[in-house]
C-alpha atoms as a PDB file:
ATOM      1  CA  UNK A   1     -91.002  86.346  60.629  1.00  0.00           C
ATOM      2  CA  UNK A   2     -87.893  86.263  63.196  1.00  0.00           C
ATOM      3  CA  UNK A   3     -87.428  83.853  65.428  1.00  0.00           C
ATOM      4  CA  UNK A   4     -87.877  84.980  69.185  1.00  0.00           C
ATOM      5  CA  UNK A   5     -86.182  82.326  70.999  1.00  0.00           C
ATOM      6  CA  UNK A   6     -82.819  83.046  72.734  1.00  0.00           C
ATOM      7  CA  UNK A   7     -79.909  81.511  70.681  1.00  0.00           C
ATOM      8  CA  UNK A   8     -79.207  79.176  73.523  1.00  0.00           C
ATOM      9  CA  UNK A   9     -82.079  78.031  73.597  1.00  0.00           C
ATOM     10  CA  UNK A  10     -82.363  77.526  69.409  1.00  0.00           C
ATOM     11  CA  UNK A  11     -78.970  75.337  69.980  1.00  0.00           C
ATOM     12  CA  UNK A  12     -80.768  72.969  72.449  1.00  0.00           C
ATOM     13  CA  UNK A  13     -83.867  72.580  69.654  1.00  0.00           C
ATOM     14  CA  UNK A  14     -81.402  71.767  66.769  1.00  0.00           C
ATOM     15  CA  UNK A  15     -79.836  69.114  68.866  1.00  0.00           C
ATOM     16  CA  UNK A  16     -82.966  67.360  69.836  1.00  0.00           C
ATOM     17  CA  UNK A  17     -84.103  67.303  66.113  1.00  0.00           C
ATOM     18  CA  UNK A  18     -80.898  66.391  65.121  1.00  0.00           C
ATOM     19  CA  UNK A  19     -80.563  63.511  67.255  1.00  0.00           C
ATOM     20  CA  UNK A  20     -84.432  62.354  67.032  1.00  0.00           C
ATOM     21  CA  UNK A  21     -83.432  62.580  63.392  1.00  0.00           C
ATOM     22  CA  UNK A  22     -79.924  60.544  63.959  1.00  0.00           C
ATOM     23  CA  UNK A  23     -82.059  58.004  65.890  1.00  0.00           C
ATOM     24  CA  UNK A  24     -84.905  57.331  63.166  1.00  0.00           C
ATOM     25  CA  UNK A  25     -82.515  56.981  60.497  1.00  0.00           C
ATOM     26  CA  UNK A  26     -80.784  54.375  62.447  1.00  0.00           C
ATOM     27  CA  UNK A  27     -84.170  52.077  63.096  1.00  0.00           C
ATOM     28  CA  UNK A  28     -84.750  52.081  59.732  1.00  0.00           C
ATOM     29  CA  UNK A  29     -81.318  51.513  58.282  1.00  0.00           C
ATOM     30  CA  UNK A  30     -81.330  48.474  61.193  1.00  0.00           C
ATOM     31  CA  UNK A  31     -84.943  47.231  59.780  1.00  0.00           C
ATOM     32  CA  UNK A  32     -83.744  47.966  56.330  1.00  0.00           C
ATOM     33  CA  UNK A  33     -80.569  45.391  57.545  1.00  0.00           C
ATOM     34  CA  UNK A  34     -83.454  42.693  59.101  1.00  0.00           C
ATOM     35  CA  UNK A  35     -85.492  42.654  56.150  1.00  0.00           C
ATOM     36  CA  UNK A  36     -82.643  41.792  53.845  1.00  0.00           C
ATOM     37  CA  UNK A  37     -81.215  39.119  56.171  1.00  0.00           C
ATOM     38  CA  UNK A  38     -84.909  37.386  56.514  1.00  0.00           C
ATOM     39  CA  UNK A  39     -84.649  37.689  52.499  1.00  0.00           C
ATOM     40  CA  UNK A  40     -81.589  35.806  52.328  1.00  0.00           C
ATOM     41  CA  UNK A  41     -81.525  33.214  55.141  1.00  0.00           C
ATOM     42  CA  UNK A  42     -83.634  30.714  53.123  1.00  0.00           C
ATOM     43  CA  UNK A  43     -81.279  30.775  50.027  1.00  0.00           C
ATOM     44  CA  UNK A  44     -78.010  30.688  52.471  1.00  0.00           C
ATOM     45  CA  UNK A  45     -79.981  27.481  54.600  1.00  0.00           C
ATOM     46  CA  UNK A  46     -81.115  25.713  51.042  1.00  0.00           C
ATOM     47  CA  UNK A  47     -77.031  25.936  49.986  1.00  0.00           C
ATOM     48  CA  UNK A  48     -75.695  25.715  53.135  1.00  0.00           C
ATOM     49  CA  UNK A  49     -77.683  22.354  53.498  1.00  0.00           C
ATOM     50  CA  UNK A  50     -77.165  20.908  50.140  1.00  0.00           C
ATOM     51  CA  UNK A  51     -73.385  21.347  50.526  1.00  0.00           C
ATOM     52  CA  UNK A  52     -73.396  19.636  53.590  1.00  0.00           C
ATOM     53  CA  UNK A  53     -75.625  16.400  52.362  1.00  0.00           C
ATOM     54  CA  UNK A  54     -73.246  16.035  49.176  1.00  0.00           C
ATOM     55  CA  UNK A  55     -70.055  16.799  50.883  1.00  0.00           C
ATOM     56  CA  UNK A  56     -70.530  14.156  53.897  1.00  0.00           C
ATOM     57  CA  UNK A  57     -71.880  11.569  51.494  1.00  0.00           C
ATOM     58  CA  UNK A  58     -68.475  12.346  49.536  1.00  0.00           C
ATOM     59  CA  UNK A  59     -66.312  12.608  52.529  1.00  0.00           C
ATOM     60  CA  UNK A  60     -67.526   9.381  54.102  1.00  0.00           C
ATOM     61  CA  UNK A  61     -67.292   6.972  50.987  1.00  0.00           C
ATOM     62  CA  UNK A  62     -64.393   5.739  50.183  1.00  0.00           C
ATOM     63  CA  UNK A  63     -62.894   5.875  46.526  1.00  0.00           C
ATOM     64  CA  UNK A  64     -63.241   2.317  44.896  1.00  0.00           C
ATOM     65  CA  UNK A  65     -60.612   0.562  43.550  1.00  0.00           C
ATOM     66  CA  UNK A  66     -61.877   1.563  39.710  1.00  0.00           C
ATOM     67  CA  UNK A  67     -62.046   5.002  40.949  1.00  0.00           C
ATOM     68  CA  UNK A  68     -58.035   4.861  42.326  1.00  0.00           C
ATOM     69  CA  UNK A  69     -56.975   2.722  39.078  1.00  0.00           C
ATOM     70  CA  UNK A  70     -58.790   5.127  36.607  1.00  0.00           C
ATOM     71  CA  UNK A  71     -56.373   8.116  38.855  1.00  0.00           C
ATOM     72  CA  UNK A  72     -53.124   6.159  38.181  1.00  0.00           C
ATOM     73  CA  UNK A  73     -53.258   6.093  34.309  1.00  0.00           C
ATOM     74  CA  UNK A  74     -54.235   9.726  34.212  1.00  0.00           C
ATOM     75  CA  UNK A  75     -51.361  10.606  36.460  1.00  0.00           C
ATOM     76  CA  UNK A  76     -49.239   8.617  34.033  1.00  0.00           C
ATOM     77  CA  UNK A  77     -51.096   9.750  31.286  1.00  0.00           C
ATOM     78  CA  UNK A  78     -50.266  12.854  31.952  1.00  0.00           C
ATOM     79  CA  UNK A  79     -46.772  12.270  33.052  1.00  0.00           C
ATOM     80  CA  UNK A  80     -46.618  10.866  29.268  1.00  0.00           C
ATOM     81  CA  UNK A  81     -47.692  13.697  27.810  1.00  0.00           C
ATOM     82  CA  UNK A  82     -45.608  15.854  29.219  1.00  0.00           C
ATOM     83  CA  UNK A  83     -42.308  14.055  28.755  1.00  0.00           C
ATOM     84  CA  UNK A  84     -42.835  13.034  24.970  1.00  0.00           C
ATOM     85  CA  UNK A  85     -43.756  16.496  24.316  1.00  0.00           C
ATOM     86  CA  UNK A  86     -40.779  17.480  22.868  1.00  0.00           C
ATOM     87  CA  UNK A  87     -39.809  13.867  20.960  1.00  0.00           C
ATOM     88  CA  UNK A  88     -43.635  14.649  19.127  1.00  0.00           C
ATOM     89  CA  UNK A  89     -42.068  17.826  18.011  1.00  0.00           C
ATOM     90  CA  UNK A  90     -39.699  15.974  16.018  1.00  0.00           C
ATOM     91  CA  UNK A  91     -41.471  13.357  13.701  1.00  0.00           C
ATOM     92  CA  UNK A  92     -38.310  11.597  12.464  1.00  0.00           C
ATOM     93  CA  UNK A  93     -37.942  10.643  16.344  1.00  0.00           C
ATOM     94  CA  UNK A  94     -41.164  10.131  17.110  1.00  0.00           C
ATOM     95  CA  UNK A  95     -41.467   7.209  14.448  1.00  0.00           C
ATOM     96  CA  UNK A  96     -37.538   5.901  15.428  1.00  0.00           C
ATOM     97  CA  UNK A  97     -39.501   5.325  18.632  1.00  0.00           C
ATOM     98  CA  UNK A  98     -42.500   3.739  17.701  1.00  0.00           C
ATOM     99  CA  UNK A  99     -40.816   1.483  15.272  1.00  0.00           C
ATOM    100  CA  UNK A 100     -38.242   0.590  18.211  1.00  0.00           C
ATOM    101  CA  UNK A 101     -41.171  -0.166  20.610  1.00  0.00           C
ATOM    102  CA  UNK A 102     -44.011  -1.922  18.274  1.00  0.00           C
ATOM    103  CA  UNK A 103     -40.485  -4.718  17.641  1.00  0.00           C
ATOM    104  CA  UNK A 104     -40.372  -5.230  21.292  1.00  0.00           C
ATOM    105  CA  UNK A 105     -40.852  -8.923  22.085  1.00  0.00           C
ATOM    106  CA  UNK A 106     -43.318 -10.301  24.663  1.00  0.00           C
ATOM    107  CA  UNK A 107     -41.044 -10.415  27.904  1.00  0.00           C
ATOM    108  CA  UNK A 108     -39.399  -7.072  27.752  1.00  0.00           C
ATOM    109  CA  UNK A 109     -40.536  -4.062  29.818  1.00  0.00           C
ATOM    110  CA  UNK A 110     -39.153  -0.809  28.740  1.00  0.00           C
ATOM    111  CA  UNK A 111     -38.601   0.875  32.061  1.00  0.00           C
ATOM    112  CA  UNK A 112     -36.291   4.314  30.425  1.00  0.00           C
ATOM    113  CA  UNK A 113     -35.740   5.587  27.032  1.00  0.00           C
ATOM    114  CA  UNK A 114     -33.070   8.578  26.376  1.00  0.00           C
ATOM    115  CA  UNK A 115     -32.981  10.800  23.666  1.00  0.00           C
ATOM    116  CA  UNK A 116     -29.494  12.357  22.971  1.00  0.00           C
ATOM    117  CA  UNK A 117     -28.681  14.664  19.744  1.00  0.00           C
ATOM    118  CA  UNK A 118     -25.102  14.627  18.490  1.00  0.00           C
ATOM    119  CA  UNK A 119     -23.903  14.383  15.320  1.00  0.00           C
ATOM    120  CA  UNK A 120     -26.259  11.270  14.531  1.00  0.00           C
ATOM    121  CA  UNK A 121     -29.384  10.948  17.133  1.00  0.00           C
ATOM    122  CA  UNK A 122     -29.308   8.253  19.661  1.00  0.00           C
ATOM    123  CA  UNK A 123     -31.628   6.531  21.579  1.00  0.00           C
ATOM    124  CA  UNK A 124     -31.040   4.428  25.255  1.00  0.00           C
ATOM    125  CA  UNK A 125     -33.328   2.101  25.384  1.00  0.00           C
ATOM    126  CA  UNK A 126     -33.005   0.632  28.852  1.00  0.00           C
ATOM    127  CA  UNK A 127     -35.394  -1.973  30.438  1.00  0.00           C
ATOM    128  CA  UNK A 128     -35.752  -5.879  32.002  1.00  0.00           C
ATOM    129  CA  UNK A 129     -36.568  -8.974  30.262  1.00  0.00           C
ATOM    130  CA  UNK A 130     -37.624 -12.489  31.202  1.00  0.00           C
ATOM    131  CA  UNK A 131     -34.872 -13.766  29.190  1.00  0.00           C
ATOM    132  CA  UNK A 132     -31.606 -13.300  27.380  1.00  0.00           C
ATOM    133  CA  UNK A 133     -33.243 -14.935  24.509  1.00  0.00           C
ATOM    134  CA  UNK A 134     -35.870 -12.275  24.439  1.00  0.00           C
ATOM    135  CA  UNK A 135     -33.311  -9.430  24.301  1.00  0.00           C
ATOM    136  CA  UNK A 136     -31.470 -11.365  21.552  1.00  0.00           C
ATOM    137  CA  UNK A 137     -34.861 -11.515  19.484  1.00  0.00           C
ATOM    138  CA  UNK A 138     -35.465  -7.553  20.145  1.00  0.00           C
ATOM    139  CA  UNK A 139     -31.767  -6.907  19.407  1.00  0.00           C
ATOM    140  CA  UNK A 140     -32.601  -8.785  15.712  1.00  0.00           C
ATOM    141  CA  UNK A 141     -35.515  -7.422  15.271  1.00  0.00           C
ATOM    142  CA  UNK A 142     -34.363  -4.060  15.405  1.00  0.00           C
ATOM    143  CA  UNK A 143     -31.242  -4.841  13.161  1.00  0.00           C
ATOM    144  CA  UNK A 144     -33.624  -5.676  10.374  1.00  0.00           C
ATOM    145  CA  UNK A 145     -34.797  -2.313  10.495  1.00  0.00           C
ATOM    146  CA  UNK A 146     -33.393   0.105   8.249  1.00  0.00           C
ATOM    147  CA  UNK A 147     -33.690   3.141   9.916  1.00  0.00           C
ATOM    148  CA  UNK A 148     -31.173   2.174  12.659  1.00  0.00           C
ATOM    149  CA  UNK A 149     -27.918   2.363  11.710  1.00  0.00           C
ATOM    150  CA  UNK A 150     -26.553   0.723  14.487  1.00  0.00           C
ATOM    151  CA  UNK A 151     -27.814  -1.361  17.036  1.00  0.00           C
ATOM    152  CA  UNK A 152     -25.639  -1.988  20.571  1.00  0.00           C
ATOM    153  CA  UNK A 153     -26.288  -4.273  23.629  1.00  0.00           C
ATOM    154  CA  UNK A 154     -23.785  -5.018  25.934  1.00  0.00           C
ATOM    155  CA  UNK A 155     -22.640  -8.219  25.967  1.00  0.00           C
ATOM    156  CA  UNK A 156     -22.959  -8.872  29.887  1.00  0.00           C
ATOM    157  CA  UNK A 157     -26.843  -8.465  28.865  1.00  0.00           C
ATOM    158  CA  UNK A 158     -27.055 -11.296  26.183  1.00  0.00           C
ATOM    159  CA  UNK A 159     -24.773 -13.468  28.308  1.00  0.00           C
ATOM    160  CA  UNK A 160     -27.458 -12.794  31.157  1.00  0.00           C
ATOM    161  CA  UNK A 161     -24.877 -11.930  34.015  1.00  0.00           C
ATOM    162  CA  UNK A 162     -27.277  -8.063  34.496  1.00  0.00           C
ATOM    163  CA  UNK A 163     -30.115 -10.370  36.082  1.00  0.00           C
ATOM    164  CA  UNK A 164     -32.503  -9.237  33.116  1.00  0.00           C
ATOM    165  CA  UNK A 165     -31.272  -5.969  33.001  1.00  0.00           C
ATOM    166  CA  UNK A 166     -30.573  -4.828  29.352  1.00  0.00           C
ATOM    167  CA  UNK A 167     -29.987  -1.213  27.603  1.00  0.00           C
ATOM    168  CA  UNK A 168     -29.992  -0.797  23.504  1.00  0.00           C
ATOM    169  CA  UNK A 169     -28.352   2.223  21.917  1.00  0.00           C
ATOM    170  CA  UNK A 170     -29.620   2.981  18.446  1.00  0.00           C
ATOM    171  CA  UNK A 171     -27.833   4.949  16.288  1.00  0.00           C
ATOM    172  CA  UNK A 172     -29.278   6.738  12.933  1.00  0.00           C
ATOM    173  CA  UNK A 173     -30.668  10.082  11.323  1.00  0.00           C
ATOM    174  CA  UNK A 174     -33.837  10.057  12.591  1.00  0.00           C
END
């Protein structure tokens, strides 16, 4: 069978079929696109809504007092954690420090503590107290113990002329 139209003319029937096929395949890749928007819209308004009801109601309260408190002592917490990290490492110094701490007296607030490894460890012990008589007691208490070797205050703190100020060294082989 041959085809008896001109070649011109066979041109000009490709192209309409060509573009009527162009133009189908576009409805239904568009109606293809509708139907799978319709499909998701309720999912995207059910999320889309939640996260707007819990979000304002979180937004527009604001965090208690508990709530701010319970955020400090993990910060500090944390802060702890990350600077005793390497005096855990080390039992011997771990347990110089408890020991040093568990003989504090009521009164004293240990505000710094400073590890330094020479030929003996020592440990600055640096803080405030109510009293010089408090800072006496925590000096003697820590004398008694045997695992500090030596045990230095300066004598401007235990005359009370540092306003409360104090600092121990220990010395030992922690």
């Amino acid at each position: 069978m041959s085809n008896v139209l001109p070649l011109s003319a066979q041109k000009s029937v490709w192209s309409f079929y060509r573009s009527r096929f162009l133009f189908v395949g576009s409805i239904a890749a568009i109606l293809v696109a509708i139907l799978a928007f319709a499909a998701l819209l309720p999912a995207y308004m059910a999320t889309r809504s939640l996260g707007k009801s819990l979000g304002d109601s979180e937004s527009m309260l604001p965090a208690s007092e508990e709530d701010q408190n319970e955020r400090a002592l993990i910060l500090r917490a944390r802060t702890l954690i990350s600077e005793l990290a390497p005096v855990a490492e080390r039992p011997g110094v771990f347990e110089a420090l408890t020991e040093a701490l568990e003989a504090r007296p009521n009164g004293i607030v240990i505000q710094r503590m400073q590890i330094k490894k020479e030929d003996r460890q020592t440990i600055v012990i640096g803080g405030t107290a109510s009293d010089r008589s408090r800072i006496s007691a925590y000096r003697d208490a820590l004398i008694k113990n045997s695992r500090f070797e030596q045990v230095d205050v300066p004598v401007g703190a235990l005359a009370g002329a540092e306003g409360g100020q104090f600092s121990i060294t220990l010395t030992g082989a922690f």
